[in-house]
Protein backbone atom coordinates (compact mmCIF):
# COMPACT_ATOMS: atom_id res chain seq x y z
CA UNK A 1 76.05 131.24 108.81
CA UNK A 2 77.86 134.50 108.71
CA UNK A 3 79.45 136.23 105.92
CA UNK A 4 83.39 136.24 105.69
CA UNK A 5 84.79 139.41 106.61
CA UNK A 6 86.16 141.61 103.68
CA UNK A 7 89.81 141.84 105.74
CA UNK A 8 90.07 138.06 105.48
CA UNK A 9 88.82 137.91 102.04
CA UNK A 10 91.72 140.79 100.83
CA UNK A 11 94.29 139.25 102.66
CA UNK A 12 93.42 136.04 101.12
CA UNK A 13 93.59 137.24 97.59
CA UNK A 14 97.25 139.57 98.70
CA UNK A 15 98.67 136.27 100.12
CA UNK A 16 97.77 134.48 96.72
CA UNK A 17 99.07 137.66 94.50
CA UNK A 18 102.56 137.04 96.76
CA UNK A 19 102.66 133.50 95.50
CA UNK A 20 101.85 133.87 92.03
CA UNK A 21 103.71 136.72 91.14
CA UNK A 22 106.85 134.69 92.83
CA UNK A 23 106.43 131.63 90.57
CA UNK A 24 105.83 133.93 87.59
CA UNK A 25 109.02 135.80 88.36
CA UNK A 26 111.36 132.92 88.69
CA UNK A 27 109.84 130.62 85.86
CA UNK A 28 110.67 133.63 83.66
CA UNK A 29 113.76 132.91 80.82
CA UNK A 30 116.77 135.39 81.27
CA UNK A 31 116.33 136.58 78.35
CA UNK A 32 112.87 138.30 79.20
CA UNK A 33 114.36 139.69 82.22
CA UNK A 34 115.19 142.94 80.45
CA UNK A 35 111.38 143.70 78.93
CA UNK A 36 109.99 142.56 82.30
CA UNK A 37 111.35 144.94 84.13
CA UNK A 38 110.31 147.67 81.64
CA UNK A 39 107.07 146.32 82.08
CA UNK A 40 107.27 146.15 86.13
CA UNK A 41 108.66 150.45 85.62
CA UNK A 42 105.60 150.94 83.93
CA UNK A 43 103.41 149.92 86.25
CA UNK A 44 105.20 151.20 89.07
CA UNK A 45 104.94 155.04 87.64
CA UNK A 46 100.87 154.40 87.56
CA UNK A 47 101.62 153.64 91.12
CA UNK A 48 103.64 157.18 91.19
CA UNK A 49 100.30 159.06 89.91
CA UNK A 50 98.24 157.33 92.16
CA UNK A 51 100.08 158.48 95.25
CA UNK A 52 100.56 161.70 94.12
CA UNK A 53 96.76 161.98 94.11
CA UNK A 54 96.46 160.75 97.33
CA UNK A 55 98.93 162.96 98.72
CA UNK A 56 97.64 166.01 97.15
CA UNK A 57 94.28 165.52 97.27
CA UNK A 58 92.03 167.53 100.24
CA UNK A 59 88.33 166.05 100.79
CA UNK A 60 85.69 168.18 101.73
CA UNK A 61 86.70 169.98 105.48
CA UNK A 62 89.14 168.43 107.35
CA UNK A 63 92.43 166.68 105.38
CA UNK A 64 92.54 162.83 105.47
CA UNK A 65 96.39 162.45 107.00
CA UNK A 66 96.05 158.81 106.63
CA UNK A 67 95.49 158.89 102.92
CA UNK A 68 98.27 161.29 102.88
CA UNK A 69 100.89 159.41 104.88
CA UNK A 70 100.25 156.14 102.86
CA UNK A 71 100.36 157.87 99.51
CA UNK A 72 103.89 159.46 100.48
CA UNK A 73 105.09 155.96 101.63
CA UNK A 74 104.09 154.59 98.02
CA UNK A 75 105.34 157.88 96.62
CA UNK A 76 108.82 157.04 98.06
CA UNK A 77 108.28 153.11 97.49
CA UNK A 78 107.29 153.20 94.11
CA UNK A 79 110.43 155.65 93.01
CA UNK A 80 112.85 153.17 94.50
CA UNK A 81 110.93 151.01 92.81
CA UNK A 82 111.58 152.69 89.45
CA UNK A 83 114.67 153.93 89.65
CA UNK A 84 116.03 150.22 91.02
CA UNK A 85 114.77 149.32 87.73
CA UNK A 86 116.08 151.09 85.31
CA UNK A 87 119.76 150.32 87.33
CA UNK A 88 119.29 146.70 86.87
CA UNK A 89 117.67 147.06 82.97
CA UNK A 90 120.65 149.16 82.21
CA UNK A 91 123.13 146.48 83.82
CA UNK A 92 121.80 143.34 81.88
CA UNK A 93 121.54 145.30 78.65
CA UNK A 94 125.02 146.05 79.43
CA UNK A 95 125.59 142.35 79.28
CA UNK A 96 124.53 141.91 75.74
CA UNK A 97 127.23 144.79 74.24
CA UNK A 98 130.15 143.46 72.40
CA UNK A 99 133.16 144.03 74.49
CA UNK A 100 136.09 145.08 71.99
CA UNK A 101 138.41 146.99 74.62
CA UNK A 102 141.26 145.15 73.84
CA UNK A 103 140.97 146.31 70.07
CA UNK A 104 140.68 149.67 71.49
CA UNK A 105 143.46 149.42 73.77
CA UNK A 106 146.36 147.81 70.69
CA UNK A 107 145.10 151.19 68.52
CA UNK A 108 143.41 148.76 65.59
């Protein structure tokens, strides 16, 4: 019997991460929308650090470009990412504020 290879293993555990993290997502109350996305910005600026270490890291002699190139991809990913978020946190904590325009607007 032969060992199972470690690309079939990690795509194993990736394809169960996709399905998980889908039914934790959508069994979440809207309420806890809002702090779950702080938490998902949070994790997504570790992401930030780690690419930036990848991209400007230089082994020993010759520069890995492959290490490079995939950090600036999650570089760029993880800042849409993060910036996405803190549109959409802003947007639903917008939905909680009292809206007293009309108030405003009759000078009372």
């Amino acid at each position: 019997m032969g060992a199972i290879d470690p690309f079939i293993f990690q795509l194993a555990i990736f394809v169960l991460a996709i399905f998980v993290g889908y039914f934790v997502v959508w069994a979440v109350t809207p309420a806890l929308h809002t702090p779950l996305m702080s938490v998902t910005n949070a994790i997504s600026s570790v992401i930030v650090v780690g690419a930036l270490l990848a991209v400007g890291v230089n082994q020993i002699g010759e520069p890995n470009w492959t290490a490079k190139i995939c950090g600036f991809f999650a570089l760029i990913l993880a800042s849409v990412n993060i910036f996405g978020g803190f549109l959409v946190t802003e947007r639903m904590l917008a939905m909680y504020k009292k809206k007293d325009a009309p108030a405003k607007a009759a000078g009372k």
